[in-house]
Every structure is written in structure tokens, then in C-alpha cells.
C-alpha atoms as a PDB file:
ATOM      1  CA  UNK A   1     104.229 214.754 101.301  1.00  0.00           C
ATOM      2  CA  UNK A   2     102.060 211.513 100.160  1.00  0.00           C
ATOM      3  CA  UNK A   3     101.613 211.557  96.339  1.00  0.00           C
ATOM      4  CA  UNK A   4     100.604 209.412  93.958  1.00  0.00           C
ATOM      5  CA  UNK A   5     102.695 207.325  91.033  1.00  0.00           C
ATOM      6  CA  UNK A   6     101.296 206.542  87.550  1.00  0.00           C
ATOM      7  CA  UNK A   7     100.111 203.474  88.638  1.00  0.00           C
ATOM      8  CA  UNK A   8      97.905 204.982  91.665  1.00  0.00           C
ATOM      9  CA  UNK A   9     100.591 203.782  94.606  1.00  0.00           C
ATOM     10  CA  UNK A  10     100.999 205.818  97.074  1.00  0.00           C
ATOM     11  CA  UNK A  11     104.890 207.414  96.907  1.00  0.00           C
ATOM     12  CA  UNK A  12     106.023 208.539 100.075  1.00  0.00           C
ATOM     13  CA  UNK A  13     108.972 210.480 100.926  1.00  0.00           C
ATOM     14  CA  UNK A  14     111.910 209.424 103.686  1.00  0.00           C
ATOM     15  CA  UNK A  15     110.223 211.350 106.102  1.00  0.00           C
ATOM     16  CA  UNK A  16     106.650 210.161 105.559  1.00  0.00           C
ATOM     17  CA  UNK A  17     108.431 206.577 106.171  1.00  0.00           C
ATOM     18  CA  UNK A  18     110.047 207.713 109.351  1.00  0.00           C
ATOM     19  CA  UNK A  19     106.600 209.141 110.607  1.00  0.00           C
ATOM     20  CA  UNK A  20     105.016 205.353 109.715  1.00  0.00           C
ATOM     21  CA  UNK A  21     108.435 203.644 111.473  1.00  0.00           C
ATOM     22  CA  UNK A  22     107.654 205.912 114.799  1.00  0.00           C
ATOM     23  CA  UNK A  23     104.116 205.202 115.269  1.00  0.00           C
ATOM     24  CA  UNK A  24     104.494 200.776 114.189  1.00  0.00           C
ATOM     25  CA  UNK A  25     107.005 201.263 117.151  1.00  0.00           C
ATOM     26  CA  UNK A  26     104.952 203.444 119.449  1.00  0.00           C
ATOM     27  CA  UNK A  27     101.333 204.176 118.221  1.00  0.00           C
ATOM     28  CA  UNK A  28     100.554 205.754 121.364  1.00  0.00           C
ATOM     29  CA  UNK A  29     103.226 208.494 120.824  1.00  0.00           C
ATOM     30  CA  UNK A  30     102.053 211.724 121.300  1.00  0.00           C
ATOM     31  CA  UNK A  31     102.022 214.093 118.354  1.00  0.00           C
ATOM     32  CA  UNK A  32     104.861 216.405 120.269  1.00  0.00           C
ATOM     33  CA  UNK A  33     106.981 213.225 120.550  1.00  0.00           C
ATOM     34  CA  UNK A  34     106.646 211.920 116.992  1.00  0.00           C
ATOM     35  CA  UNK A  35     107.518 215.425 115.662  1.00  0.00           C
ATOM     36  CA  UNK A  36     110.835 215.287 117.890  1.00  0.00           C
ATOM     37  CA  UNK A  37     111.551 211.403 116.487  1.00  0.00           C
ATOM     38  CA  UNK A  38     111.420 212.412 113.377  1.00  0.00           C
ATOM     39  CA  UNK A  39     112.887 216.185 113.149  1.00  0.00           C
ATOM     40  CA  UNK A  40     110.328 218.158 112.076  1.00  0.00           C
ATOM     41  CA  UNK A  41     108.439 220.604 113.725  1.00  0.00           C
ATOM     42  CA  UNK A  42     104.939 220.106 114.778  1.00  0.00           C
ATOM     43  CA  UNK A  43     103.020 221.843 112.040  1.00  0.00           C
ATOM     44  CA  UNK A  44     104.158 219.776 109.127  1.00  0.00           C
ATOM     45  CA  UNK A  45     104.688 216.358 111.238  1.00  0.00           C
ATOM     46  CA  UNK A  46     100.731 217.031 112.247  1.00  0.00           C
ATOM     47  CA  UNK A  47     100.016 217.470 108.418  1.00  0.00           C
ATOM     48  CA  UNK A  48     101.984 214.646 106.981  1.00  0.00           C
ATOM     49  CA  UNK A  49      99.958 212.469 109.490  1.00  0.00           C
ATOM     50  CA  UNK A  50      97.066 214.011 108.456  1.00  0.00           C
ATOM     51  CA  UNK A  51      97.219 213.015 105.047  1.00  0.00           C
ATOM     52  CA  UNK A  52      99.065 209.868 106.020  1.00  0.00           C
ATOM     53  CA  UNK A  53      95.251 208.925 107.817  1.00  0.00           C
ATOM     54  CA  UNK A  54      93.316 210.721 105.196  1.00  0.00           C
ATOM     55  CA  UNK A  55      94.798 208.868 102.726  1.00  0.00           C
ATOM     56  CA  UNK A  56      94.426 205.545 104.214  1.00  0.00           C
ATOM     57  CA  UNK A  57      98.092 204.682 104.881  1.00  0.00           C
ATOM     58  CA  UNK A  58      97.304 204.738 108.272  1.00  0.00           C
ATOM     59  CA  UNK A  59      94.587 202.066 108.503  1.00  0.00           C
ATOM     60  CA  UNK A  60      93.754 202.919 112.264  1.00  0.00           C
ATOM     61  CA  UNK A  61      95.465 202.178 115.911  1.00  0.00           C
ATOM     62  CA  UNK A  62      95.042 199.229 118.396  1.00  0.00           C
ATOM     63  CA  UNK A  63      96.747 198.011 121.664  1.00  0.00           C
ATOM     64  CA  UNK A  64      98.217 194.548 121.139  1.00  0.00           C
ATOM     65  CA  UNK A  65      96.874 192.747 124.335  1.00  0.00           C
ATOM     66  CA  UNK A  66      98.600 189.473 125.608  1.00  0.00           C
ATOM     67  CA  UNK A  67      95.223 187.052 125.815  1.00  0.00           C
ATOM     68  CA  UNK A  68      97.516 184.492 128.137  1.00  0.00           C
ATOM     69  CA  UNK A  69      97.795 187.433 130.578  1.00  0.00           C
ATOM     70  CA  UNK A  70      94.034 186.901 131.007  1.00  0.00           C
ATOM     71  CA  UNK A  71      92.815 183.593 130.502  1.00  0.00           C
ATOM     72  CA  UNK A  72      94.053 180.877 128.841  1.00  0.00           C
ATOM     73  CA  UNK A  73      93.899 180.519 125.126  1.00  0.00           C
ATOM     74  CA  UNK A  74      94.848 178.122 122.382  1.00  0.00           C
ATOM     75  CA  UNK A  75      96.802 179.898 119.196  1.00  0.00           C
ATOM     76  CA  UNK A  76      95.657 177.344 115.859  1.00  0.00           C
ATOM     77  CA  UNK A  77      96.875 177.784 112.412  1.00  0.00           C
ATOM     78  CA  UNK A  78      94.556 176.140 110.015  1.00  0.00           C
ATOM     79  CA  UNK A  79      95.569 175.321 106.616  1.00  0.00           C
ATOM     80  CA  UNK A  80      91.875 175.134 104.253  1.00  0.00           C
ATOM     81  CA  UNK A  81      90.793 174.197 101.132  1.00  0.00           C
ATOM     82  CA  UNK A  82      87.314 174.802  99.308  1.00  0.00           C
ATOM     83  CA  UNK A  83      86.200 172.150  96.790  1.00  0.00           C
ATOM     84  CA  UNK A  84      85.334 174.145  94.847  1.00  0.00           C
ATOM     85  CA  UNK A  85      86.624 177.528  93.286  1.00  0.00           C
ATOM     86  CA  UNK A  86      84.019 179.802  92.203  1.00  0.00           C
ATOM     87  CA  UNK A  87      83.793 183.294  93.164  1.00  0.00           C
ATOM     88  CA  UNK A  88      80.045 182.656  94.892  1.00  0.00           C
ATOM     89  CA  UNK A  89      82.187 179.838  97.288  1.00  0.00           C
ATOM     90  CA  UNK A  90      84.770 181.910  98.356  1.00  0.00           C
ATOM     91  CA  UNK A  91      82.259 184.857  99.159  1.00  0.00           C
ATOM     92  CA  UNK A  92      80.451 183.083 100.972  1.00  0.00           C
ATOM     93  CA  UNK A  93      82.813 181.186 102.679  1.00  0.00           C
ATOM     94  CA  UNK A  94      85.039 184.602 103.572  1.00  0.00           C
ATOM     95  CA  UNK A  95      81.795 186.037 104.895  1.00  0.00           C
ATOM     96  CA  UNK A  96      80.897 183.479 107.383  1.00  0.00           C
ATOM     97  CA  UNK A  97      85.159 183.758 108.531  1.00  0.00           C
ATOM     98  CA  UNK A  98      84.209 187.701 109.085  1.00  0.00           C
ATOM     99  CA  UNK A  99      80.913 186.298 111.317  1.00  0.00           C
ATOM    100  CA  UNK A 100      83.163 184.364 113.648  1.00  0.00           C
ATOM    101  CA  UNK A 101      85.503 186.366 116.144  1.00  0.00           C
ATOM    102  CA  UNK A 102      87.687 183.501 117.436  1.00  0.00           C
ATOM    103  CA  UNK A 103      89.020 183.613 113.324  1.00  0.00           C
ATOM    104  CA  UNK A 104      91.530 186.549 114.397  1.00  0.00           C
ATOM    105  CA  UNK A 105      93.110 186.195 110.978  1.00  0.00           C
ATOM    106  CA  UNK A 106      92.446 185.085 107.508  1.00  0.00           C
ATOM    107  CA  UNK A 107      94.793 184.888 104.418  1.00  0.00           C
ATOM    108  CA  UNK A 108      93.659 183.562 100.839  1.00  0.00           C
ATOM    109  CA  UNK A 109      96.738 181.915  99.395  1.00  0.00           C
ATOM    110  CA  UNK A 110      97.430 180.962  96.063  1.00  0.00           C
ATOM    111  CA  UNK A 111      99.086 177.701  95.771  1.00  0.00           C
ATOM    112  CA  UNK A 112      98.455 174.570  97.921  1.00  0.00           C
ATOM    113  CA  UNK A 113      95.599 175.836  99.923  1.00  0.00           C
ATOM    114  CA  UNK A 114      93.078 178.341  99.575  1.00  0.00           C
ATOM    115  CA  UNK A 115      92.904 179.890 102.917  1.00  0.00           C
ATOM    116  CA  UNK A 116      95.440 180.101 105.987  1.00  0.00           C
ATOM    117  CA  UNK A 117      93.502 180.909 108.973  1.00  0.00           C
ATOM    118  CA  UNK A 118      94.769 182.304 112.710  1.00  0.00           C
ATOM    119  CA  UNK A 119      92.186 180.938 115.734  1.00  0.00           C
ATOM    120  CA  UNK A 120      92.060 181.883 118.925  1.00  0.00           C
ATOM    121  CA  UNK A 121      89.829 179.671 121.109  1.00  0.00           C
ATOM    122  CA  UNK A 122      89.795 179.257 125.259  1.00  0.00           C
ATOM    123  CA  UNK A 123      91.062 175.044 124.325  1.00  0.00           C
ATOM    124  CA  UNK A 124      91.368 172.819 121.737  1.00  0.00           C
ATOM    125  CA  UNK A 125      87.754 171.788 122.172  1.00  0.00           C
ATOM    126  CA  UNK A 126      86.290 175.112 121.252  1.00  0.00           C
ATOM    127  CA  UNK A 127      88.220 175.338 118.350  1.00  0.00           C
ATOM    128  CA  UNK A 128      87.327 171.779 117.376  1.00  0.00           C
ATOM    129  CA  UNK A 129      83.605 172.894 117.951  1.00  0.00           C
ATOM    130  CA  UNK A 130      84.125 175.708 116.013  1.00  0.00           C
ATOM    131  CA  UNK A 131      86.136 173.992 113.203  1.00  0.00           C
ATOM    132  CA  UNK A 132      82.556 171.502 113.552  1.00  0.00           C
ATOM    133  CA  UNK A 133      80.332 174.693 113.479  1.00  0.00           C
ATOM    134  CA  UNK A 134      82.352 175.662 110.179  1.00  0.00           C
ATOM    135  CA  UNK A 135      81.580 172.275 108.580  1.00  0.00           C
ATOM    136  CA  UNK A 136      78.247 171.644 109.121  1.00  0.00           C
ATOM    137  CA  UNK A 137      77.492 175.093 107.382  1.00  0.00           C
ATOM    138  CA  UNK A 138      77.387 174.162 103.951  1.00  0.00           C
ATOM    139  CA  UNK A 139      80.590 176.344 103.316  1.00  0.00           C
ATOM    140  CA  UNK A 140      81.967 173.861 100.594  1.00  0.00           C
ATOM    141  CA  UNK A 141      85.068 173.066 102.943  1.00  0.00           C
ATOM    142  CA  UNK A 142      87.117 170.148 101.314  1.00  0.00           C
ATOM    143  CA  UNK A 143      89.967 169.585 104.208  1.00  0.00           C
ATOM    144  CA  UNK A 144      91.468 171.624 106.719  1.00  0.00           C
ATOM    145  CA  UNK A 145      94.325 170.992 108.750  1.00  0.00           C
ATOM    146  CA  UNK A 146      95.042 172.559 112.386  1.00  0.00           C
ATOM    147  CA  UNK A 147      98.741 173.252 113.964  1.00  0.00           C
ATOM    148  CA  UNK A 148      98.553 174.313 117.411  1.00  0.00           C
ATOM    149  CA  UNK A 149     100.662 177.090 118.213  1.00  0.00           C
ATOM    150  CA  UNK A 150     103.227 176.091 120.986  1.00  0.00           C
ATOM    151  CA  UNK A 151     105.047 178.925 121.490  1.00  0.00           C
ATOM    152  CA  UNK A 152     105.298 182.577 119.562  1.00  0.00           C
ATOM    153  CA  UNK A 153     108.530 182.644 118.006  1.00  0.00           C
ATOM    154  CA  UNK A 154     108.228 186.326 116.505  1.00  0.00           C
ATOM    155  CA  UNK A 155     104.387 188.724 116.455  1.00  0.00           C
ATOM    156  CA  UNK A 156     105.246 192.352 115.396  1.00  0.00           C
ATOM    157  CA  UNK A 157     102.997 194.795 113.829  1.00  0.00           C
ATOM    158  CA  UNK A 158     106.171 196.586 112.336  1.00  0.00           C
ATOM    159  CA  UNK A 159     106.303 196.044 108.566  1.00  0.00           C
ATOM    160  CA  UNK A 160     109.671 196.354 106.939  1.00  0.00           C
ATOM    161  CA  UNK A 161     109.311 199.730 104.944  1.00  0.00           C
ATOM    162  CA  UNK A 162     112.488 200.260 104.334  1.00  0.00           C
ATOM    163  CA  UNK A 163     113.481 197.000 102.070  1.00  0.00           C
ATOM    164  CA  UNK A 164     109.588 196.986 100.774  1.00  0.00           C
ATOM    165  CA  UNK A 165     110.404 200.784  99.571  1.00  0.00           C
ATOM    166  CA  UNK A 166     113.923 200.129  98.245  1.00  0.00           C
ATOM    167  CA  UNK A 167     115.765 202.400 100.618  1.00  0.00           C
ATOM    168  CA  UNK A 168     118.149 200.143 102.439  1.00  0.00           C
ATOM    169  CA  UNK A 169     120.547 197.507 100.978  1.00  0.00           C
ATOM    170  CA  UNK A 170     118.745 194.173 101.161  1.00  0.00           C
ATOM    171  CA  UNK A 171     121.974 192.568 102.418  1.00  0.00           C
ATOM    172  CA  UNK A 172     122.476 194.813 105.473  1.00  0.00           C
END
């Protein structure tokens, strides 16, 4: 069962991680099914899930839908700086990001840039007039630059939990 370390991390056991495994495979498996993937009976799978929810392990479940399969769509990666670095910037900047639903992604990044953004637009003239819509808000942009996605190499929601937690050999 989930408990905590001294340092407030969760620690999960081997089967709490094959519980998480299942469902960033299959989130739609049914509770008798993850049970049976995992060997334990239905009473304590159902709890450890539970908790795993309760305690916020589980942040929630979504379908991953494949936009090209209904209209067509233009993937951008957008590299962004602010000019400058105060805490009141970056608020206010991240909040207008959270306004805009064609942002499906945003990372703050230490190093060259300050932000790494994902955009999903209909062309490449909605995301420029988007990119336009950013600038002329005042949001203390410096630069940006914009790589058009040409083809998905690798998307997965599956995390690696097993090198992240230390229990497999890095090297196999």
C-alpha cells in the first residue's frame, strides 16, 4: 500500500507499480481485468486503486484521440523566452498559455529558454495568428521560435516507472 517517505514522496510497493503499468497501458481496463493483470484479487486491487486516486497518483483518465483522423491539424513546437524574469511575468504569462486551448502543452525549462510549448492549430496560419494574438498581449515575450512537427516519431502516455523507481537495471 501507498505510504509516505521522510521527505513526503509517495513510496509505492511492486504491486502498486504494476497496478500504475496496467492502467498507462489500458486505462479503460475494467477493475476485474486489472485485478487478474496484476494477481491480486479484487478486494485489495480495488483498494490499492483507491488510494492510488485518493492520493493523487492517479491524476485522472483520458482517451488519446488522433486529431488527423478528423481534420487536419498542424503539430508546432515553440521554443520562448520572456525578457524579463520576474515571478509577476511568468504568472502572467503562464496564465494567458492556460486561456488558450490550441497550447496543448507547456513546459518551463531552465536553461536556454524559458518555456517549450506544444500547439495544435487547423494550419500554419492559425498558429501564426495565434503566435500574433500572443504578442500583441503585452506578455513580455522576447523571441520565440516555431518547429513544425512533420511526423510523430514516438507519443506515449506510459512513464518509465520502473528505471524512475530503481527496480530494473538501467542497462537492460
Amino acid at each position: 500500500m501507498p505510504s509516505r517517505t521522510r521527505g513526503g514522496a509517495l513510496r509505492l510497493d511492486r504491486q502498486d507499480v504494476e497496478i500504475l503499468k496496467a492502467l498507462m497501458r489500458d486505462g479503460r481496463m475494467t477493475k476485474a481485468r486489472l485485478a487478474e493483470t496484476v494477481n491480486l484479487t479484487a478486494s485489495p486491487c480495488w483498494e490499492r486503486l483507491r488510494r492510488l486516486e485518493q492520493s493523487g497518483v492517479i491524476a485522472g483518465y483520458a482517451a488519446r484521440v488522433d486529431v488527423k483522423k478528423l481534420a487536419p491539424a498542424t503539430v508546432v513546437m515553440v521554443e520562448l523566452s520572456l525578457r524579463q524574469h520576474r515571478a509577476e511575468d511568468f504568472e502572467r504569462f503562464e496564465r494567458a498559455v492556460r486561456e488558450i486551448p490550441e497550447i496543448v502543452e507547456c513546459q518551463a525549462t531552465g536553461g536556454g529558454v524559458d518555456y517549450v510549448l506544444k500547439v495544435v492549430a487547423p494550419d500554419v496560419d492559425a498558429y501564426q495568428r495565434l503566435m500574433d494574438g500572443l504578442l500583441a498581449r503585452d506578455l513580455e515575450i522576447e523571441r520565440y521560435y516555431s518547429y513544425i512537427v512533420t511526423k510523430t516519431v514516438k507519443e506515449t502516455a506510459e512513464l518509465p516507472l520502473d528505471r524512475l523507481l530503481g527496480a530494473a537495471d538501467p542497462a537492460s
